[in-house]
Every structure is written in C-alpha cells, then in structure tokens.
PDB file of N, CA and C in Angstrom:
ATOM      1  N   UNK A   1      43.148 -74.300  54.516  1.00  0.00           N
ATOM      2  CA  UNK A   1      44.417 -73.624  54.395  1.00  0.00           C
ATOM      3  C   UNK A   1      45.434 -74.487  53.645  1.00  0.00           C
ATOM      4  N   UNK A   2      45.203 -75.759  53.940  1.00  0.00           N
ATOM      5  CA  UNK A   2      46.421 -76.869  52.836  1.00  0.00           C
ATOM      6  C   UNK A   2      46.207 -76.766  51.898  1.00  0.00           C
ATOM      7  N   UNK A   3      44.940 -76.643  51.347  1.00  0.00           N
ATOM      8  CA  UNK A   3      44.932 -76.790  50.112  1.00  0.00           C
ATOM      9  C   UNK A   3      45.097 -75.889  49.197  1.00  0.00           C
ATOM     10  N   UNK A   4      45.274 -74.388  49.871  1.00  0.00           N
ATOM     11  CA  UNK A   4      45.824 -73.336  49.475  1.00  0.00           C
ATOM     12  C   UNK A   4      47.313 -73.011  48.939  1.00  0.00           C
ATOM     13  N   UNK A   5      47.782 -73.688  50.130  1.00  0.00           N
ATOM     14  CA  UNK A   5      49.042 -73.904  49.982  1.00  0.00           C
ATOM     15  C   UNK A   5      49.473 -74.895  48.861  1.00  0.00           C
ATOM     16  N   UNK A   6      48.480 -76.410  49.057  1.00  0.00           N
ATOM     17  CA  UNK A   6      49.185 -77.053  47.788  1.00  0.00           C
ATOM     18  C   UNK A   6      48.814 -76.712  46.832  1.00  0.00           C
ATOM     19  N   UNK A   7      48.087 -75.655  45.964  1.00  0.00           N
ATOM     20  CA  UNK A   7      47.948 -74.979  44.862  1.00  0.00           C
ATOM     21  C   UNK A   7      49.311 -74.235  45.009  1.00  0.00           C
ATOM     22  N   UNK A   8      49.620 -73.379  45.595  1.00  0.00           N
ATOM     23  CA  UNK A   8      50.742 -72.211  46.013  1.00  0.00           C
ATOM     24  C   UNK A   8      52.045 -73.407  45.268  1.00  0.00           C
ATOM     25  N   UNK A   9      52.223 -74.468  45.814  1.00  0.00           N
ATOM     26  CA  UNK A   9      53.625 -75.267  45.869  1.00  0.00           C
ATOM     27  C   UNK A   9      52.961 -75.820  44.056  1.00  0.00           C
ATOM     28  N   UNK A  10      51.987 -76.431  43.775  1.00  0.00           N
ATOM     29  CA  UNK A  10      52.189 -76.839  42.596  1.00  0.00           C
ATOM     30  C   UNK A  10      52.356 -75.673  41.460  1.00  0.00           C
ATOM     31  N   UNK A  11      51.465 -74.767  41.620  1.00  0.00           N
ATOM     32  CA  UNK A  11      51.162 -73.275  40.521  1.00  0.00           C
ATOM     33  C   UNK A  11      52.990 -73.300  40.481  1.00  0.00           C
ATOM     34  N   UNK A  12      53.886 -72.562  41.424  1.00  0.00           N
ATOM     35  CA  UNK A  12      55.127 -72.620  41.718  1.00  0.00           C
ATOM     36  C   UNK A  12      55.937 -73.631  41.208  1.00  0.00           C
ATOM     37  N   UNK A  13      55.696 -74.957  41.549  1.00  0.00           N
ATOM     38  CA  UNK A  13      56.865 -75.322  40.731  1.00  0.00           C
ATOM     39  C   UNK A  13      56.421 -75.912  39.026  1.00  0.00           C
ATOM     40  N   UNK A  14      55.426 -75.854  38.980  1.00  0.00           N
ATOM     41  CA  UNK A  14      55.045 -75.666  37.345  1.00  0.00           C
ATOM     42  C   UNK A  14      55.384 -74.226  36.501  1.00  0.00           C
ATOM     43  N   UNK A  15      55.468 -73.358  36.720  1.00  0.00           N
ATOM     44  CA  UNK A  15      55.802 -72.227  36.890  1.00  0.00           C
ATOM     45  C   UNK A  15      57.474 -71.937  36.547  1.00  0.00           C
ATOM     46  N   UNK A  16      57.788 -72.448  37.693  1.00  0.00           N
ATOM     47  CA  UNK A  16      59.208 -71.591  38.218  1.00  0.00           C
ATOM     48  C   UNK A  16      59.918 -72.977  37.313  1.00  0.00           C
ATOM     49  N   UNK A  17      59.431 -74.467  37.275  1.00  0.00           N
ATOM     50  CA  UNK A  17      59.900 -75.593  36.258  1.00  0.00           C
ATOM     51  C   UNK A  17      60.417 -74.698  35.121  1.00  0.00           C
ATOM     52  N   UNK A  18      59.210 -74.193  34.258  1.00  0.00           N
ATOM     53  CA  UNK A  18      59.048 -74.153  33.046  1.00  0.00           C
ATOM     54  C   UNK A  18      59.834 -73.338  33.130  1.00  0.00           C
ATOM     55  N   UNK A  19      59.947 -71.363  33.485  1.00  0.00           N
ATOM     56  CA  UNK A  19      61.011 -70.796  33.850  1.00  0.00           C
ATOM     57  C   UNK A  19      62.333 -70.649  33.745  1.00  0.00           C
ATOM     58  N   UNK A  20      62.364 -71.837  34.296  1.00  0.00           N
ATOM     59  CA  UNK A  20      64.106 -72.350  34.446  1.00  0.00           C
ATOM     60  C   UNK A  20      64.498 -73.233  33.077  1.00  0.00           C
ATOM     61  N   UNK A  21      63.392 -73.589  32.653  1.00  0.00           N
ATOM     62  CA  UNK A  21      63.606 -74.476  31.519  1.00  0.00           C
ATOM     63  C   UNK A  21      64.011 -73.721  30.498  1.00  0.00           C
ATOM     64  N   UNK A  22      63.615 -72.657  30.287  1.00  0.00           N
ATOM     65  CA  UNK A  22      63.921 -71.309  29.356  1.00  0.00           C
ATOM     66  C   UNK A  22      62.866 -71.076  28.434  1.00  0.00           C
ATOM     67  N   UNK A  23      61.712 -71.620  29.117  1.00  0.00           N
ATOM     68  CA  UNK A  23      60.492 -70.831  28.863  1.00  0.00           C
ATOM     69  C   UNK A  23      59.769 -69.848  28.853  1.00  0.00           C
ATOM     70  N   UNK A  24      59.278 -68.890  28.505  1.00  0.00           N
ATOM     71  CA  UNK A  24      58.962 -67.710  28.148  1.00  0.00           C
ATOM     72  C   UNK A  24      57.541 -67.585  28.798  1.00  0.00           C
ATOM     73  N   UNK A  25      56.957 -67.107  29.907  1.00  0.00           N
ATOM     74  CA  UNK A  25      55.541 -67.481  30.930  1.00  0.00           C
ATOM     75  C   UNK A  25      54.425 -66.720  30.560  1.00  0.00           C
ATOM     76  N   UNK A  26      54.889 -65.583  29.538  1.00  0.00           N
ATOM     77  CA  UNK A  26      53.548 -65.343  28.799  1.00  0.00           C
ATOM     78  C   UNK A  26      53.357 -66.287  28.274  1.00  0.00           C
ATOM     79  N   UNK A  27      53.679 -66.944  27.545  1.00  0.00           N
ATOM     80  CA  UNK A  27      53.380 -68.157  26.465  1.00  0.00           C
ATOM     81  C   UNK A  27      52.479 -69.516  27.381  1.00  0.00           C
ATOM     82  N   UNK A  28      52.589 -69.205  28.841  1.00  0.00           N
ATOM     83  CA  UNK A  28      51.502 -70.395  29.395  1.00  0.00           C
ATOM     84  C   UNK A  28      50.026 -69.591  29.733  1.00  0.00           C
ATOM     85  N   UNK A  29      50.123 -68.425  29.389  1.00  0.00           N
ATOM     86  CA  UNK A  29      48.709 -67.299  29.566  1.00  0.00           C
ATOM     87  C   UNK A  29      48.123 -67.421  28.020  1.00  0.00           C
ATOM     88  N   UNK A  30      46.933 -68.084  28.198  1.00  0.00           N
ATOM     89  CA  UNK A  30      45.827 -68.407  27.440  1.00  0.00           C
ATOM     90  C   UNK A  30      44.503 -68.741  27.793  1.00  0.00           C
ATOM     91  N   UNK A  31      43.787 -67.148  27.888  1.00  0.00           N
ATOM     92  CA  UNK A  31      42.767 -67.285  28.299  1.00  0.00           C
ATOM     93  C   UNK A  31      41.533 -67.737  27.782  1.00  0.00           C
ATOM     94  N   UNK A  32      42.047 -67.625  26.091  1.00  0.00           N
ATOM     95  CA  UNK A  32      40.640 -68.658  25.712  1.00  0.00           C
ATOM     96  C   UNK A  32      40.874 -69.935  25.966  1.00  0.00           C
ATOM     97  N   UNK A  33      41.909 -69.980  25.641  1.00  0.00           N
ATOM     98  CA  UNK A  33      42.189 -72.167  26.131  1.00  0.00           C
ATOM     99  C   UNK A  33      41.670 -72.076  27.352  1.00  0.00           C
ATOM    100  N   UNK A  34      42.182 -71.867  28.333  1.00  0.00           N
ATOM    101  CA  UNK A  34      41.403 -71.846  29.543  1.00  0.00           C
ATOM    102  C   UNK A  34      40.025 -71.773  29.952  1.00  0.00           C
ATOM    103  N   UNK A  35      39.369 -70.779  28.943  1.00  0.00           N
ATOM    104  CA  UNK A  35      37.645 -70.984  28.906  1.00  0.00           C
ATOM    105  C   UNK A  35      37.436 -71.853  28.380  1.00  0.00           C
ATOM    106  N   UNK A  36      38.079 -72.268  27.358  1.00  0.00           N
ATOM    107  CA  UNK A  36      37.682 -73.415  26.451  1.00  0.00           C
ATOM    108  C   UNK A  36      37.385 -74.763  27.531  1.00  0.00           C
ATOM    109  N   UNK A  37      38.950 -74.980  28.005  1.00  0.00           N
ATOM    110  CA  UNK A  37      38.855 -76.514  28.717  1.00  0.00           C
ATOM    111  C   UNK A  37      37.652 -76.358  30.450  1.00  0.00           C
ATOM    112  N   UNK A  38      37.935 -75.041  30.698  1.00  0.00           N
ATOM    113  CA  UNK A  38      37.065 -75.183  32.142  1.00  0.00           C
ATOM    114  C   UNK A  38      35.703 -75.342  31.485  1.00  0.00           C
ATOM    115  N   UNK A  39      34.983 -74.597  30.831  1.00  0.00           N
ATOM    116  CA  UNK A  39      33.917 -75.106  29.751  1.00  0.00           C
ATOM    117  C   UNK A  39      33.457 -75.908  30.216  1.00  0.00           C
ATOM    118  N   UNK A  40      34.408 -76.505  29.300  1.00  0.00           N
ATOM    119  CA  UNK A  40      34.121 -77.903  28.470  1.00  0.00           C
ATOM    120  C   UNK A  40      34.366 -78.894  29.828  1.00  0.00           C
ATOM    121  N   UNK A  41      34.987 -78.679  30.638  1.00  0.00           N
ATOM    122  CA  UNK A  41      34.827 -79.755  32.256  1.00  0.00           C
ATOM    123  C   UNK A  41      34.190 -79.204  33.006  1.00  0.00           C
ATOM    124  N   UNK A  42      33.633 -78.461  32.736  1.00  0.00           N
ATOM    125  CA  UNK A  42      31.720 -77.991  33.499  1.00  0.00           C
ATOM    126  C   UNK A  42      30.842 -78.758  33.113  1.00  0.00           C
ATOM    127  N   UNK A  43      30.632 -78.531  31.578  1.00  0.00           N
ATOM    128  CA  UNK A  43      29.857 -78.596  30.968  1.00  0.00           C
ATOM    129  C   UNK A  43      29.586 -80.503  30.863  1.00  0.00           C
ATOM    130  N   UNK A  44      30.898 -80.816  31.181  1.00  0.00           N
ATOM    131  CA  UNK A  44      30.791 -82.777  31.047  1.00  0.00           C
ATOM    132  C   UNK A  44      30.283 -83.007  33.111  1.00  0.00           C
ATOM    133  N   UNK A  45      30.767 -81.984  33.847  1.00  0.00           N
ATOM    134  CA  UNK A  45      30.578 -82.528  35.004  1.00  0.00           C
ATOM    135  C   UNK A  45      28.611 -82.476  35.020  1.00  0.00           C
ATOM    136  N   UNK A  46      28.159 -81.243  34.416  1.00  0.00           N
ATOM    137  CA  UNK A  46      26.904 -81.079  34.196  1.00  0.00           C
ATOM    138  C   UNK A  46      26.076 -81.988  33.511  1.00  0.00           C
ATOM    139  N   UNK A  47      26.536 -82.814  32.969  1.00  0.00           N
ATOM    140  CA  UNK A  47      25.931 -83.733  31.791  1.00  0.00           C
ATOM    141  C   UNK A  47      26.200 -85.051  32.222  1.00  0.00           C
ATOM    142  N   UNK A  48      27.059 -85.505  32.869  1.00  0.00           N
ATOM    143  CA  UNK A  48      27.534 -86.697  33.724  1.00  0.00           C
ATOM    144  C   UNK A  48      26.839 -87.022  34.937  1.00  0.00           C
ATOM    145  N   UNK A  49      26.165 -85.819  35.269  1.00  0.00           N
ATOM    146  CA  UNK A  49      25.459 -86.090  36.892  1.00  0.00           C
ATOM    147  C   UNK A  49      24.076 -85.414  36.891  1.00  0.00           C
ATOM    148  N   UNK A  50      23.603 -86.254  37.705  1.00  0.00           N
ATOM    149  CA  UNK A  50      21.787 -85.738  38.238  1.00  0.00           C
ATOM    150  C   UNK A  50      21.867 -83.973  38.925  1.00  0.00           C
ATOM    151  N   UNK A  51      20.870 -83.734  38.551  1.00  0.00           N
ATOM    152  CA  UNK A  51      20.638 -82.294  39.030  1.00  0.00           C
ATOM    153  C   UNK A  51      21.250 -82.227  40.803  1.00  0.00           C
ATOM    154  N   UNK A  52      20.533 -83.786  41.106  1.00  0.00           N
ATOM    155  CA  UNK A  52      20.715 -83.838  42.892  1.00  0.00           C
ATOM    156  C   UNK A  52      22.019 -83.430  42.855  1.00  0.00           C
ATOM    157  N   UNK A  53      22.947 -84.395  42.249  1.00  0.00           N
ATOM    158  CA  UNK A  53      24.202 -84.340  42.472  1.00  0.00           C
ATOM    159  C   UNK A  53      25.400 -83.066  41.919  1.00  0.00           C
ATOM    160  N   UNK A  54      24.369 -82.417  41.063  1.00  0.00           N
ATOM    161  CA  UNK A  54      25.540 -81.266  40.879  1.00  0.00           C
ATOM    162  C   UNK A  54      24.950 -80.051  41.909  1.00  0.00           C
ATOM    163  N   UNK A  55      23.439 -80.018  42.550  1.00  0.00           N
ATOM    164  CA  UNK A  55      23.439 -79.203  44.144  1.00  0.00           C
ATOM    165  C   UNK A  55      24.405 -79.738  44.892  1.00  0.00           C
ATOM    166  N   UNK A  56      24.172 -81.237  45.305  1.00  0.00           N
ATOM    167  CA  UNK A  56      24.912 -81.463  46.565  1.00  0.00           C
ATOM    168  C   UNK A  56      26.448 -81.220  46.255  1.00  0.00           C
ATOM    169  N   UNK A  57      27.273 -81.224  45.017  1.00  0.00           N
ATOM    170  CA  UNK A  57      28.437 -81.117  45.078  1.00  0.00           C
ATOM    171  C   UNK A  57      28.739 -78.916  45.149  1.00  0.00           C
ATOM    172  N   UNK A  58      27.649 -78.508  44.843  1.00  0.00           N
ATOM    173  CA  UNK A  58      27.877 -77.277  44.853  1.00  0.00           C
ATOM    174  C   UNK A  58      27.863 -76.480  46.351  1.00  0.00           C
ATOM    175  N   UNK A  59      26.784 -77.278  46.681  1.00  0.00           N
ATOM    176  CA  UNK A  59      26.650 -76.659  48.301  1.00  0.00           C
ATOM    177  C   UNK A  59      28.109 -77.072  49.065  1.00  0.00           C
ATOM    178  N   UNK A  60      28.483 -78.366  48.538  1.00  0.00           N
ATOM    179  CA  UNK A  60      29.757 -78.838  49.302  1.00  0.00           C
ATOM    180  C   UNK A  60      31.455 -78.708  48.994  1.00  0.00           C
ATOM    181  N   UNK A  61      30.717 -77.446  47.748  1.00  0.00           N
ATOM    182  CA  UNK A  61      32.209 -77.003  47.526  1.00  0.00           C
ATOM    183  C   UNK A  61      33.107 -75.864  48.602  1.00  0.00           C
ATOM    184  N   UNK A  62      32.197 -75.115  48.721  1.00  0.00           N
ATOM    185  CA  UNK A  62      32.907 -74.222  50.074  1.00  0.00           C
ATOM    186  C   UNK A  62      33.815 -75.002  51.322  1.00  0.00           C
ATOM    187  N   UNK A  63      33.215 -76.066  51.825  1.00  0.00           N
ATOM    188  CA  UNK A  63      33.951 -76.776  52.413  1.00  0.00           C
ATOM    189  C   UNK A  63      35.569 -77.467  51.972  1.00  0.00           C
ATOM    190  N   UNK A  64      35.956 -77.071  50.718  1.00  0.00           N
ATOM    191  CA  UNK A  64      36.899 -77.720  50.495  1.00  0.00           C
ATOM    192  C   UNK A  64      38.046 -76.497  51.155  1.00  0.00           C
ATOM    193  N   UNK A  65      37.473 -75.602  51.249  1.00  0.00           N
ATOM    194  CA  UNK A  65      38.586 -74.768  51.550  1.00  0.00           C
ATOM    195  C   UNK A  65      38.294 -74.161  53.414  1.00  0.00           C
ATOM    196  N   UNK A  66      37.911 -75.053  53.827  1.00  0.00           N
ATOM    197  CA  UNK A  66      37.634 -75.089  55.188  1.00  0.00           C
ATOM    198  C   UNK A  66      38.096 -76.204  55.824  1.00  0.00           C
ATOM    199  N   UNK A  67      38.821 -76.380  57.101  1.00  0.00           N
ATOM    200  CA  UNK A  67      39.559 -77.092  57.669  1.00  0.00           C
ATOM    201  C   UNK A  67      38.480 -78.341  57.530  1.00  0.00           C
ATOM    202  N   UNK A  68      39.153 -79.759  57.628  1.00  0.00           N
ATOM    203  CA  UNK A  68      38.533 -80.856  57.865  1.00  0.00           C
ATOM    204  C   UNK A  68      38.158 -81.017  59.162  1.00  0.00           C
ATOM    205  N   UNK A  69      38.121 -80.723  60.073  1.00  0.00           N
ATOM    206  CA  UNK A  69      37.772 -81.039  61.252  1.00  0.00           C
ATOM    207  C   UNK A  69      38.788 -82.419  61.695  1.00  0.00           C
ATOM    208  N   UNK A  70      39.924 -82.542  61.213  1.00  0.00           N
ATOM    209  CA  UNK A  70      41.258 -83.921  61.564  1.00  0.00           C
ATOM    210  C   UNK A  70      42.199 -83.037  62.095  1.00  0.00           C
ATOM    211  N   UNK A  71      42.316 -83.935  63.461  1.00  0.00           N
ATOM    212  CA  UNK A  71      43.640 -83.449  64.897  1.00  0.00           C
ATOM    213  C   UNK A  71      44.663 -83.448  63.999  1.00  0.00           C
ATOM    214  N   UNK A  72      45.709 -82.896  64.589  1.00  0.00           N
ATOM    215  CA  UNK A  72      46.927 -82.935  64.338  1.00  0.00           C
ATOM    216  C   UNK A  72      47.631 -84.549  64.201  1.00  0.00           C
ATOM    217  N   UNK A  73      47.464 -85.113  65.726  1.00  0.00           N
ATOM    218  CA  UNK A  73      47.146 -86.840  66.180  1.00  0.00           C
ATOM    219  C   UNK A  73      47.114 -87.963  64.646  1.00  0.00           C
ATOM    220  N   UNK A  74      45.756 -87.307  64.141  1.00  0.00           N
ATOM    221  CA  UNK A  74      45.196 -88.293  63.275  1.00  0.00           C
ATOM    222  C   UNK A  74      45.708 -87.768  61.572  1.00  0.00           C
ATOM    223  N   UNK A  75      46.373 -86.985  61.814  1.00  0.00           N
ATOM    224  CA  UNK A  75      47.033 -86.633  59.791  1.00  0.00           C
ATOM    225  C   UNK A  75      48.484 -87.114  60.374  1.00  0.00           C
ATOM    226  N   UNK A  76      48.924 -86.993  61.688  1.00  0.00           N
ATOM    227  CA  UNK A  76      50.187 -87.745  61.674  1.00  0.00           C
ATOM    228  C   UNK A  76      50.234 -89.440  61.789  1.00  0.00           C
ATOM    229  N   UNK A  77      49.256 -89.983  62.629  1.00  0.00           N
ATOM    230  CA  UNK A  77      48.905 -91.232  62.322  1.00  0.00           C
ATOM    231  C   UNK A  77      48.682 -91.868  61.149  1.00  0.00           C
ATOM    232  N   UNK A  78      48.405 -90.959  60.100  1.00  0.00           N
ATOM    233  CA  UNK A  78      47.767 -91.602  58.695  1.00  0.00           C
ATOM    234  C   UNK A  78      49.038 -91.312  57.696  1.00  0.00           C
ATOM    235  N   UNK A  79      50.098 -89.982  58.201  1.00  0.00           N
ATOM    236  CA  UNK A  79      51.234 -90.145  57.389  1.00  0.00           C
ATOM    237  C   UNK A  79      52.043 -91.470  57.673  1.00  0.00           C
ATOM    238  N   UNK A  80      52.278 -91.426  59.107  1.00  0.00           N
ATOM    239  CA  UNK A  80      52.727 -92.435  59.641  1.00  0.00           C
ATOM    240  C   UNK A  80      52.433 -94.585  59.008  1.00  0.00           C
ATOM    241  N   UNK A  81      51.115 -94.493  58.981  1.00  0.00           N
ATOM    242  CA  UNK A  81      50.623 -95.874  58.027  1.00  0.00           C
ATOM    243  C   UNK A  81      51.961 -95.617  56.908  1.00  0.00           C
ATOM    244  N   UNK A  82      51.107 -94.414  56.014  1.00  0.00           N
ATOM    245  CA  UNK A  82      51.337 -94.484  54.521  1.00  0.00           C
ATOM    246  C   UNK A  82      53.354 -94.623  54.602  1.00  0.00           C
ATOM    247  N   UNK A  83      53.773 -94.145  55.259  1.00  0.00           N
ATOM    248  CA  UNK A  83      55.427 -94.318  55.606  1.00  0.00           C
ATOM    249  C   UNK A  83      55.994 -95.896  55.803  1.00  0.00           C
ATOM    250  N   UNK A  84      55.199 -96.612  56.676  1.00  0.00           N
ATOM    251  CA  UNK A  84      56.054 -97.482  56.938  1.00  0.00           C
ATOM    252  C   UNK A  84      55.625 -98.540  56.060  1.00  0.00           C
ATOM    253  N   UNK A  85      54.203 -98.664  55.239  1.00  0.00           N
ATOM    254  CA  UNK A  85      53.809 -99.449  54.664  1.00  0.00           C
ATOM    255  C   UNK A  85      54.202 -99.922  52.695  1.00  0.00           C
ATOM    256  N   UNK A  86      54.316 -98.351  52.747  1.00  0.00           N
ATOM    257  CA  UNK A  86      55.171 -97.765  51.225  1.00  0.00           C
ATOM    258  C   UNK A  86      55.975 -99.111  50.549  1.00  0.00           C
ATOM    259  N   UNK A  87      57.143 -98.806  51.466  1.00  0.00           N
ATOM    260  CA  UNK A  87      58.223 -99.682  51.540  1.00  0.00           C
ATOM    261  C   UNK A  87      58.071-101.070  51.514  1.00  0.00           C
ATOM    262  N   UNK A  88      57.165-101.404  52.501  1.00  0.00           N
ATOM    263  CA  UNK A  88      56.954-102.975  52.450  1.00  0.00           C
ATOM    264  C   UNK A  88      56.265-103.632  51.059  1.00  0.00           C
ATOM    265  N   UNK A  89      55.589-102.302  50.426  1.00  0.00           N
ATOM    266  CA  UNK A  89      54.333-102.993  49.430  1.00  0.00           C
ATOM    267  C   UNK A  89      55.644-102.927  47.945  1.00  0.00           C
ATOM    268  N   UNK A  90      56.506-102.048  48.455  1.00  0.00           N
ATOM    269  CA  UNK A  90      57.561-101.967  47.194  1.00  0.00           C
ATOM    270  C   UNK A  90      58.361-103.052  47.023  1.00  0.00           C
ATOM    271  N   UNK A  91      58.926-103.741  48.250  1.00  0.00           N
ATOM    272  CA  UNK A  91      59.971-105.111  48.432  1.00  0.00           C
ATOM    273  C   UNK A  91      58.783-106.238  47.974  1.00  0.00           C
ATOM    274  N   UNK A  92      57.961-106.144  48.726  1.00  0.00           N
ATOM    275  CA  UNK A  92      56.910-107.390  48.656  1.00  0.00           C
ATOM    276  C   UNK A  92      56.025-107.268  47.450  1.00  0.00           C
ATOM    277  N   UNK A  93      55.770-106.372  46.849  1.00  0.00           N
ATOM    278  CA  UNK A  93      54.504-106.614  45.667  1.00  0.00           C
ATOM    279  C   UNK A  93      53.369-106.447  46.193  1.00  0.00           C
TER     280      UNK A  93
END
C-alpha cells in the first residue's frame, strides 16, 4: 500500500510541479518515448542478468506491492535511527 501511495505523492508533485510551472501536461504524454525507454530498460535488465535471475526477480515482483511483513514498532524504530543520526553525520562528517 506505501508504495502506492509513494507513486501517488511523486506522479503528483511531478505533475502538479510542472503545472504550476506553466507547463502544458499533454506535452509530458509520449507514448513512444515511453516504449522506447521501458524497452530499452527491459531489454538491458534482460541482458545484464542470468535467466535464474530474471525468474527469481519476476516471481518476486508481486511482492513489492504486498505489505512487508514490518510492525508498526520496527518502521518507527528505523525512522527514529535515521532522525537522530542525520544530524550528527551532518555536524561531524
């Protein structure tokens, strides 16, 4: 479901950016470019990897849009690290 959503929030503000910018949003609808580049990043993910590895990444794509099996507990614990540590690695290097 997040990751639904963070498509939803990026599509949106790339979108609603350009929009406001006084961009014209037919002009980002291009469906051959779009065949072109998904293609062409198939076609390199296909050629970059062993047969094994483009099954196992296929069987394991459905899962991306299925909950991780992580508590509530443990994505706030791990925001929590990334929060207080941010800061320190920014003052300190």
């Amino acid at each position: 479901m997040l990751v639904i959503i963070g498509y939803v929030v990026v599509m949106g503000s790339v979108f609603g950016g350009f929009a406001m910018a006084g961009g014209h949003l037919a002009a980002l609808f291009q469906p051959l470019e779009l065949l072109m580049i998904g293609g062409a990043a198939l076609g390199a993910f296909i050629v970059g990897n062993t047969g094994k590895a483009v099954k196992a990444t296929l069987k394991a794509l459905p899962t991306v849009f299925k909950g991780g099996g992580q508590t509530k507990a443990c994505t706030w614990s791990s925001w929590r690290c990334s929060t207080t540590s941010s800061p320190r690695f920014a003052r300190k290097g």
